[in-house]
PDB file of N, CA and C in Angstrom:
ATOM      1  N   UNK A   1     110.218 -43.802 -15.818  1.00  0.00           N
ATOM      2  CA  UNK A   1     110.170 -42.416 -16.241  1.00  0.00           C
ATOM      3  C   UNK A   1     111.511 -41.757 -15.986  1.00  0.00           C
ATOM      4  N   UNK A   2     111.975 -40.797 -16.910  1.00  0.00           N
ATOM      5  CA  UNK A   2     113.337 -40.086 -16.535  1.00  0.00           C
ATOM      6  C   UNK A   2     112.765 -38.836 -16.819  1.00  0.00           C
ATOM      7  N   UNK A   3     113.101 -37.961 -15.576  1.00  0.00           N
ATOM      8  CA  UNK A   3     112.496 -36.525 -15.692  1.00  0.00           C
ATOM      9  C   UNK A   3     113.533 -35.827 -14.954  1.00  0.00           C
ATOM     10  N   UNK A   4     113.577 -34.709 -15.820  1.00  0.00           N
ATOM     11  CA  UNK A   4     115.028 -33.458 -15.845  1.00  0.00           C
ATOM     12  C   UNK A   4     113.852 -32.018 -15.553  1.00  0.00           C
ATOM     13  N   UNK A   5     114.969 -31.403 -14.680  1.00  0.00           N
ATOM     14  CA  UNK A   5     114.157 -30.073 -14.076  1.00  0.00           C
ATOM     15  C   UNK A   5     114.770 -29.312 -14.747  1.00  0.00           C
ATOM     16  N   UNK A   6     114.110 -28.195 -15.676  1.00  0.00           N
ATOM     17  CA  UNK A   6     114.983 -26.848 -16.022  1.00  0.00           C
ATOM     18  C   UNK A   6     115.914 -26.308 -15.632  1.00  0.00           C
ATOM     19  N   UNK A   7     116.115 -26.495 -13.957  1.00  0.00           N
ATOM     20  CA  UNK A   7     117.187 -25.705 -13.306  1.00  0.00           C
ATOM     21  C   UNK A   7     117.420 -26.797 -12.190  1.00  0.00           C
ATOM     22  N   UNK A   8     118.157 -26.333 -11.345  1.00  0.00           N
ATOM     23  CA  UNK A   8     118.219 -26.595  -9.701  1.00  0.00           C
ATOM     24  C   UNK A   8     117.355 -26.653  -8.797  1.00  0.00           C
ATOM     25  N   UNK A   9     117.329 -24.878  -8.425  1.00  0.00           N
ATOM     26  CA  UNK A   9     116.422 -24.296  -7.871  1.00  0.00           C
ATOM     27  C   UNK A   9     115.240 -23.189  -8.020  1.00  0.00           C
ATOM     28  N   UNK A  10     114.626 -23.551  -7.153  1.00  0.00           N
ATOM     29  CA  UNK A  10     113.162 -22.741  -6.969  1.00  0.00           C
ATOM     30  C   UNK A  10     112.954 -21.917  -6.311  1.00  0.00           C
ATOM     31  N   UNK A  11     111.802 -20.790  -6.170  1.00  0.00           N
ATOM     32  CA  UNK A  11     111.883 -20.185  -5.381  1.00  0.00           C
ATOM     33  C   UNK A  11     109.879 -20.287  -5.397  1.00  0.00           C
ATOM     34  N   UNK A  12     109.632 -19.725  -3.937  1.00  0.00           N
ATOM     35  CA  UNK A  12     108.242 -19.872  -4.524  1.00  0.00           C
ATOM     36  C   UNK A  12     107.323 -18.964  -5.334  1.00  0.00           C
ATOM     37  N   UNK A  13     106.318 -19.704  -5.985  1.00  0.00           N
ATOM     38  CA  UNK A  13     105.486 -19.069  -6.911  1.00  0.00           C
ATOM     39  C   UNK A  13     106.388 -19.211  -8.108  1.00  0.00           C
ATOM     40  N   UNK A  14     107.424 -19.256  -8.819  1.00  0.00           N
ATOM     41  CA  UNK A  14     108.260 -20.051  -9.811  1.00  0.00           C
ATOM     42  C   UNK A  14     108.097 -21.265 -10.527  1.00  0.00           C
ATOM     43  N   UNK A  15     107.293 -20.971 -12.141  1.00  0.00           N
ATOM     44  CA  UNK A  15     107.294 -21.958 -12.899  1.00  0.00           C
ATOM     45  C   UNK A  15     108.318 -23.951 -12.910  1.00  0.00           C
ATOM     46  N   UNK A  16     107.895 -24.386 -12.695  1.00  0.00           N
ATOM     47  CA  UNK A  16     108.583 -25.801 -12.672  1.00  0.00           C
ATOM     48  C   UNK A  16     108.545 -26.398 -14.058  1.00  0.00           C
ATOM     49  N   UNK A  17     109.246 -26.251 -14.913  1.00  0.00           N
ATOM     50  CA  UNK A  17     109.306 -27.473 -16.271  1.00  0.00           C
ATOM     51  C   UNK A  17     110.025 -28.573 -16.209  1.00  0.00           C
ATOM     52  N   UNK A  18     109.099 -29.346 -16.511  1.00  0.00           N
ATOM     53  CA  UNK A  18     109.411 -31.149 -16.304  1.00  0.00           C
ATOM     54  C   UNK A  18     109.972 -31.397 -17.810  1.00  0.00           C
ATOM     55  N   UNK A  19     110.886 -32.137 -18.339  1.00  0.00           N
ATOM     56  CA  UNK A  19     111.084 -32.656 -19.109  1.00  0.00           C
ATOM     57  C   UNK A  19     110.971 -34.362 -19.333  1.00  0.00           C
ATOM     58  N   UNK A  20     109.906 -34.595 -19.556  1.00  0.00           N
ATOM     59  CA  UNK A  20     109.174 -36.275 -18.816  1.00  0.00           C
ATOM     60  C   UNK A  20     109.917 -37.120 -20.068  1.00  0.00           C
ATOM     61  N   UNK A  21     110.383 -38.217 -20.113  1.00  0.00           N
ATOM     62  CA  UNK A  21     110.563 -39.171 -21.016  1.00  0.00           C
ATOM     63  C   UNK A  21     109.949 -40.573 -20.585  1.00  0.00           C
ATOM     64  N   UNK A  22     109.009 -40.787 -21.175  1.00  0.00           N
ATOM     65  CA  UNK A  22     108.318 -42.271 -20.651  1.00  0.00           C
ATOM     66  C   UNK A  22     108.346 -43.453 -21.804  1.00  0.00           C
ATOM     67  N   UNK A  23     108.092 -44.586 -21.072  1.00  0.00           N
ATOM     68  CA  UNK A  23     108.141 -45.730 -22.490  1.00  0.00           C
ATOM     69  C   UNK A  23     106.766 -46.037 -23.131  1.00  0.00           C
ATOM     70  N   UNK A  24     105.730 -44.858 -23.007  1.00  0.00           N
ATOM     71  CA  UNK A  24     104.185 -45.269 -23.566  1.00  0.00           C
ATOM     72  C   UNK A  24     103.849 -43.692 -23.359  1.00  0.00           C
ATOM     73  N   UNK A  25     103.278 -43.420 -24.171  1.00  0.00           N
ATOM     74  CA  UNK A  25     101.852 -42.621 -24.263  1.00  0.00           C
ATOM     75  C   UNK A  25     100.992 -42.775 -23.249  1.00  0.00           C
ATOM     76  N   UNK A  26     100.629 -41.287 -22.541  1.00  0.00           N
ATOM     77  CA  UNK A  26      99.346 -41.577 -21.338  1.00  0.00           C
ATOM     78  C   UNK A  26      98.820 -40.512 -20.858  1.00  0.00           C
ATOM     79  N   UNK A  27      98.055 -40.788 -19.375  1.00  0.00           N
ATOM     80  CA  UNK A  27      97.744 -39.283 -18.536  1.00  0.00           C
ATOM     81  C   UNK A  27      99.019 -39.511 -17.464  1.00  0.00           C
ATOM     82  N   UNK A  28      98.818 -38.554 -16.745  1.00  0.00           N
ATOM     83  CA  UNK A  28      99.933 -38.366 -15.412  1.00  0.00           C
ATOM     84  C   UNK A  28      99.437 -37.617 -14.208  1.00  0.00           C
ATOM     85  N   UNK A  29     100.075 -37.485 -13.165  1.00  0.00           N
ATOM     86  CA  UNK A  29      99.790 -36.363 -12.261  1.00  0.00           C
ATOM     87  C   UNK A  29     101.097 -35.835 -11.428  1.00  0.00           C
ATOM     88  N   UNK A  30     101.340 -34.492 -11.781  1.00  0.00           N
ATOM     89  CA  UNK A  30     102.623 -34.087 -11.023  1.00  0.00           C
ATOM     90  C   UNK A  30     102.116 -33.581  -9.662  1.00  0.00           C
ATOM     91  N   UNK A  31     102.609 -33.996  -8.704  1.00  0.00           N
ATOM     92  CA  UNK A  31     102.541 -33.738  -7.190  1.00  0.00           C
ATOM     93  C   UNK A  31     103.780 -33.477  -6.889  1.00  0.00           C
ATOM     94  N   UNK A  32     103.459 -31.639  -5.865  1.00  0.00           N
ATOM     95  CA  UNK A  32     104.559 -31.125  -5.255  1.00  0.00           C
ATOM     96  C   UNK A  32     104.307 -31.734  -3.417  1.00  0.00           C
ATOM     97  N   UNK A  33     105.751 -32.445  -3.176  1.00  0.00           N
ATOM     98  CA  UNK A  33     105.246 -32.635  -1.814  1.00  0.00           C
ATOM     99  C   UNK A  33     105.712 -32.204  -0.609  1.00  0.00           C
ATOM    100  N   UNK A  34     105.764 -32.268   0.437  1.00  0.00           N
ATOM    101  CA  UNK A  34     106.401 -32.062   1.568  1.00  0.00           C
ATOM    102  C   UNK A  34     105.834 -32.960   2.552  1.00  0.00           C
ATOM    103  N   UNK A  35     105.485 -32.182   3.587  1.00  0.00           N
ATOM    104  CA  UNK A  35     104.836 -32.556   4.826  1.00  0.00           C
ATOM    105  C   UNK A  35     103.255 -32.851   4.448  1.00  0.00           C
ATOM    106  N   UNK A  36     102.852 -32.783   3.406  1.00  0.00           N
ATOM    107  CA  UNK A  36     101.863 -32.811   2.954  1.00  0.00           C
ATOM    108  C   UNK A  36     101.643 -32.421   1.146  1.00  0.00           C
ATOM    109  N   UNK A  37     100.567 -32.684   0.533  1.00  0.00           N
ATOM    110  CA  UNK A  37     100.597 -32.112  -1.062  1.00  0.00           C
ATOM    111  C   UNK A  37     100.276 -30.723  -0.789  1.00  0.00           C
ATOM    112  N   UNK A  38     101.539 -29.929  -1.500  1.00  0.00           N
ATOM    113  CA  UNK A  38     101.133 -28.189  -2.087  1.00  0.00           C
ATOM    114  C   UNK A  38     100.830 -28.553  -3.165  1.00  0.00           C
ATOM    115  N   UNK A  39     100.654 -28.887  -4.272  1.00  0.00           N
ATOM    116  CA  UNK A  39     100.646 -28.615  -5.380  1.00  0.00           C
ATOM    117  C   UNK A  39     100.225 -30.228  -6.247  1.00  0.00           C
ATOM    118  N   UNK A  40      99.245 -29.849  -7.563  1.00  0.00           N
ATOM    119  CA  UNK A  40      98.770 -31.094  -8.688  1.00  0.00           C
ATOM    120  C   UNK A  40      98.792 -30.262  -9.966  1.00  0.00           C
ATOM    121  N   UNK A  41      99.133 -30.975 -10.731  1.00  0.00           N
ATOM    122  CA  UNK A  41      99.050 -30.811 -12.412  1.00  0.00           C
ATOM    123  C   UNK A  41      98.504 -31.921 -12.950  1.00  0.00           C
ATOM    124  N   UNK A  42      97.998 -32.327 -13.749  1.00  0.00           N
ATOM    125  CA  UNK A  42      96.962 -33.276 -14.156  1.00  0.00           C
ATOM    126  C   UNK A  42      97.982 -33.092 -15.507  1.00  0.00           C
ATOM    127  N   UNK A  43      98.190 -34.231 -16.735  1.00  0.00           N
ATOM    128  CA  UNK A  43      98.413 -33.888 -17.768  1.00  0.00           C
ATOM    129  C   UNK A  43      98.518 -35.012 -18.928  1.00  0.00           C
ATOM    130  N   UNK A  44      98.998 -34.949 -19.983  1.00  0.00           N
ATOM    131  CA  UNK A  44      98.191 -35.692 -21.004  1.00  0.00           C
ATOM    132  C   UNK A  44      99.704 -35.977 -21.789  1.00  0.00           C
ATOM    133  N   UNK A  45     100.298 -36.929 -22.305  1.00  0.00           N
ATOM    134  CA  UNK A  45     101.626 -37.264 -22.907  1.00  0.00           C
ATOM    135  C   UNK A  45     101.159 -37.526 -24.230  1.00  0.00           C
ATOM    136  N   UNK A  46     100.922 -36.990 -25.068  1.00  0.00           N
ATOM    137  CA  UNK A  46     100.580 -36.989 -26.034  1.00  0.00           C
ATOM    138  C   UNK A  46     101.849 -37.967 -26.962  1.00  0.00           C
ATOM    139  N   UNK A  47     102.921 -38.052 -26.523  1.00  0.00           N
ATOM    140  CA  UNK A  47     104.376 -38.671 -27.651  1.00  0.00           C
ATOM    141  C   UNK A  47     105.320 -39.257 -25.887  1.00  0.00           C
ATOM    142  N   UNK A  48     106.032 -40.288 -26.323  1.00  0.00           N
ATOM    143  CA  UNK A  48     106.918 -40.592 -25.344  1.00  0.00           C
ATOM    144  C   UNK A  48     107.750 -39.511 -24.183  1.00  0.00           C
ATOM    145  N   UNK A  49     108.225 -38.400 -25.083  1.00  0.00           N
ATOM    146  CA  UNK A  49     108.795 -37.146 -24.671  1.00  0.00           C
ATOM    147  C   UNK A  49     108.045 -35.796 -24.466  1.00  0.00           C
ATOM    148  N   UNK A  50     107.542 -34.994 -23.475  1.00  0.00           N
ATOM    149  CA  UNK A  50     107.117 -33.894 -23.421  1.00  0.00           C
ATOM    150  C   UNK A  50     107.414 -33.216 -22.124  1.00  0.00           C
ATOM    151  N   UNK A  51     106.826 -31.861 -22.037  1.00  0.00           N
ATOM    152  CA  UNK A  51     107.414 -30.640 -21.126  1.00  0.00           C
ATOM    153  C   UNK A  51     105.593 -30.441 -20.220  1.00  0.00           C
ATOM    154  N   UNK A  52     106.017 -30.598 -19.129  1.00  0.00           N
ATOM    155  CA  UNK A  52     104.994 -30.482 -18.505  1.00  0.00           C
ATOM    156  C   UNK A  52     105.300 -29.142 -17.522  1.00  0.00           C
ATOM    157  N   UNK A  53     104.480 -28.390 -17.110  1.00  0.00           N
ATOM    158  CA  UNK A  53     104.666 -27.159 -15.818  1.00  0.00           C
ATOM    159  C   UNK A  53     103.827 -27.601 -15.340  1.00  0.00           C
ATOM    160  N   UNK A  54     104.267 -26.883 -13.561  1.00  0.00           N
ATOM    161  CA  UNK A  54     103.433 -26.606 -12.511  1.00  0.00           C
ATOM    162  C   UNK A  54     104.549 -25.461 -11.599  1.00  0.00           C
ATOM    163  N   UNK A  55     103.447 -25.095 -10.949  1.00  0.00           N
ATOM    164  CA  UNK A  55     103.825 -23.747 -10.656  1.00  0.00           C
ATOM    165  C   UNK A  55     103.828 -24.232  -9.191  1.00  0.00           C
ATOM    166  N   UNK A  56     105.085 -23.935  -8.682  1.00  0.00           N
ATOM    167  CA  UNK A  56     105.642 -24.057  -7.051  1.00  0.00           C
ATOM    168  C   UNK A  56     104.345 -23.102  -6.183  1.00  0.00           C
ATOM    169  N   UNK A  57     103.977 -23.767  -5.220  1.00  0.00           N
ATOM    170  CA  UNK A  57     103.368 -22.917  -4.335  1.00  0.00           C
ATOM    171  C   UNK A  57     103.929 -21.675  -3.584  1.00  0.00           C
ATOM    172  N   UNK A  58     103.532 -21.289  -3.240  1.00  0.00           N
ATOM    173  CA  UNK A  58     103.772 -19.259  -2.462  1.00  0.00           C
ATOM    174  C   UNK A  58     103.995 -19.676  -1.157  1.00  0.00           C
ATOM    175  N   UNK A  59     103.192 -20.496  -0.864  1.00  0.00           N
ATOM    176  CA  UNK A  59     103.308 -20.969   0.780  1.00  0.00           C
ATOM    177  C   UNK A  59     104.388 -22.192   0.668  1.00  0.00           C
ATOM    178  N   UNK A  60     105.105 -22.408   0.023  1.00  0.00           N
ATOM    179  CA  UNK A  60     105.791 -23.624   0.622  1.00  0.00           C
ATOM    180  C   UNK A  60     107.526 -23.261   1.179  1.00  0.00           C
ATOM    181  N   UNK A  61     107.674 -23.631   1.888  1.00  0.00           N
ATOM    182  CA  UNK A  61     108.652 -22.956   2.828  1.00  0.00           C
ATOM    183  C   UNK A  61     110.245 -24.505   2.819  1.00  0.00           C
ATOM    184  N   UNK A  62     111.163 -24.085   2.057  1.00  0.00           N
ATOM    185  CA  UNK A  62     111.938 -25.613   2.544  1.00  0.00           C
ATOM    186  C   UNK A  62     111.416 -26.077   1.654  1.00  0.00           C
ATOM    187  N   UNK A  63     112.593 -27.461   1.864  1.00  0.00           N
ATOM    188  CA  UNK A  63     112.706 -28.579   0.664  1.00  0.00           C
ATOM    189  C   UNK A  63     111.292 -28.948   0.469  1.00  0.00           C
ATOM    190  N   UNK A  64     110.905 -29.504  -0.885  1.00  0.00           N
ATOM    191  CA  UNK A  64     109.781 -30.422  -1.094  1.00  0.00           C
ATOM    192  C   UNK A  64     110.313 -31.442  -2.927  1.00  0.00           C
ATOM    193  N   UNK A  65     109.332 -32.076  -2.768  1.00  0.00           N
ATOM    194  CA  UNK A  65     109.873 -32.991  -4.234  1.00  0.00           C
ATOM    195  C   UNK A  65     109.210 -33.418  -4.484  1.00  0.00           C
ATOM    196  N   UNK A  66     109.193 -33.399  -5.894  1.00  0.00           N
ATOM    197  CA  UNK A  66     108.289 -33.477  -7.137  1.00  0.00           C
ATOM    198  C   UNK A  66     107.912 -34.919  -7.639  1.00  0.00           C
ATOM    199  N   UNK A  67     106.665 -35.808  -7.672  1.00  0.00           N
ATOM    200  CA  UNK A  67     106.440 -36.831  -7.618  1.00  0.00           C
ATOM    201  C   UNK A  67     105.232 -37.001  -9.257  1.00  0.00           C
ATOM    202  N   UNK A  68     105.620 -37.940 -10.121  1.00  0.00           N
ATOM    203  CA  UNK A  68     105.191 -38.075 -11.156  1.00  0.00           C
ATOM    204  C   UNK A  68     104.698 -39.339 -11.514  1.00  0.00           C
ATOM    205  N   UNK A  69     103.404 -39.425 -12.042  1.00  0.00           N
ATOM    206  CA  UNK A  69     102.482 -40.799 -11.943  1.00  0.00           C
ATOM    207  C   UNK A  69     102.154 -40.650 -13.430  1.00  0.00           C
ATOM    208  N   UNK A  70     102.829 -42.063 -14.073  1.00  0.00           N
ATOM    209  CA  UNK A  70     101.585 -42.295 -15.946  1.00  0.00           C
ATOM    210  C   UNK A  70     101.433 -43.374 -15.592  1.00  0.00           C
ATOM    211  N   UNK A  71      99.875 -43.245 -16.346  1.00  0.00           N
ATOM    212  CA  UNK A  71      99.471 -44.511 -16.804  1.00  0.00           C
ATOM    213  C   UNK A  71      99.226 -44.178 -18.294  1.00  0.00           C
ATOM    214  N   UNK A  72      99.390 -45.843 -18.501  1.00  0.00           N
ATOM    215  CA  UNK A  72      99.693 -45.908 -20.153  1.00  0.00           C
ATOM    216  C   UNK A  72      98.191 -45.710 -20.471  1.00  0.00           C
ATOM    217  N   UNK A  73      98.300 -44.864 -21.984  1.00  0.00           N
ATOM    218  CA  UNK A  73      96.990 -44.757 -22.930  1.00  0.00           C
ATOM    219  C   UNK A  73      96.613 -46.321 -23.282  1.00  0.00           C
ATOM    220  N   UNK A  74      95.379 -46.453 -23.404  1.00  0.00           N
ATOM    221  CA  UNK A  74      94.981 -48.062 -23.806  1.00  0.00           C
ATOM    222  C   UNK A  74      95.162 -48.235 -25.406  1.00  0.00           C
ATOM    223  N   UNK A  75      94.912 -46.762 -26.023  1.00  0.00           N
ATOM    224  CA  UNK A  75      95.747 -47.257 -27.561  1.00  0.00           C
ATOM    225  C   UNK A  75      97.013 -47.206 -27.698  1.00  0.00           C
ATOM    226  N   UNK A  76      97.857 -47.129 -26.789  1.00  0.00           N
ATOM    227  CA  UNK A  76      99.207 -47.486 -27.246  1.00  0.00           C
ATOM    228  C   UNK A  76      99.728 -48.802 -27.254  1.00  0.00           C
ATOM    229  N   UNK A  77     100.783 -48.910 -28.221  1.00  0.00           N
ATOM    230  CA  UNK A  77     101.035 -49.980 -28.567  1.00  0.00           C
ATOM    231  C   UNK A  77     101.812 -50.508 -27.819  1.00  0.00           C
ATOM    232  N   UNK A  78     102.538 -49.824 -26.620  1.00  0.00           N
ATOM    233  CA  UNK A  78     103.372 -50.515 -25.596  1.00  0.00           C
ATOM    234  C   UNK A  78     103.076 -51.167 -24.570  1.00  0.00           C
ATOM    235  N   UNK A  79     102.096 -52.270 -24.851  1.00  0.00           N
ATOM    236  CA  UNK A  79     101.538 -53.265 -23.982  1.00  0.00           C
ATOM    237  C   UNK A  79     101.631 -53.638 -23.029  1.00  0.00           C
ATOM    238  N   UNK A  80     103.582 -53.998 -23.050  1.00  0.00           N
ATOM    239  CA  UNK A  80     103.906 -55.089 -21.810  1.00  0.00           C
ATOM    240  C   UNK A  80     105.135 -54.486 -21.649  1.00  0.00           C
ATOM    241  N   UNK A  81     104.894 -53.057 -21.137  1.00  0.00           N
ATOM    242  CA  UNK A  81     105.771 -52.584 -21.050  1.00  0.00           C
ATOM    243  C   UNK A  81     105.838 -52.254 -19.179  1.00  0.00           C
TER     244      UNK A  81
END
């Protein structure tokens, strides 16, 4: 996966746009982390390339980083990828 952040920085409660590029079609889950999970987005890749948000938590204080999970759709054609 290659994923580009809109900006730098955040502040909290501040929209996050993912710019995801993957090699298959699928679902995903964006996790904000730290010392623990603040934050899940659940989401759906409809085309190799798409824009996913999640919204930074209010309570999160200090660094945290953004962790992104696909699994491939079973009708896609990128098998053995």
């Amino acid at each position: 996966l290659l994923i580009k952040l809109n900006k730098q920085d955040y502040n909290p409660g501040e929209i996050i746009e993912l710019n995801i590029n993957s090699p298959y079609e699928g679902s995903g889950l964006i996790t904000i982390e730290s010392d623990k999970v603040y934050g899940t987005q659940w989401f759906k890749a409809e085309n190799t390339n798409s824009v996913q948000k999640i919204k930074l938590p209010e309570n999160l204080d200090g660094n945290a980083y953004i962790t992104v999970s696909l699994t491939r759709d079973l009708k896609s054609p990128a098998v053995y990828m």
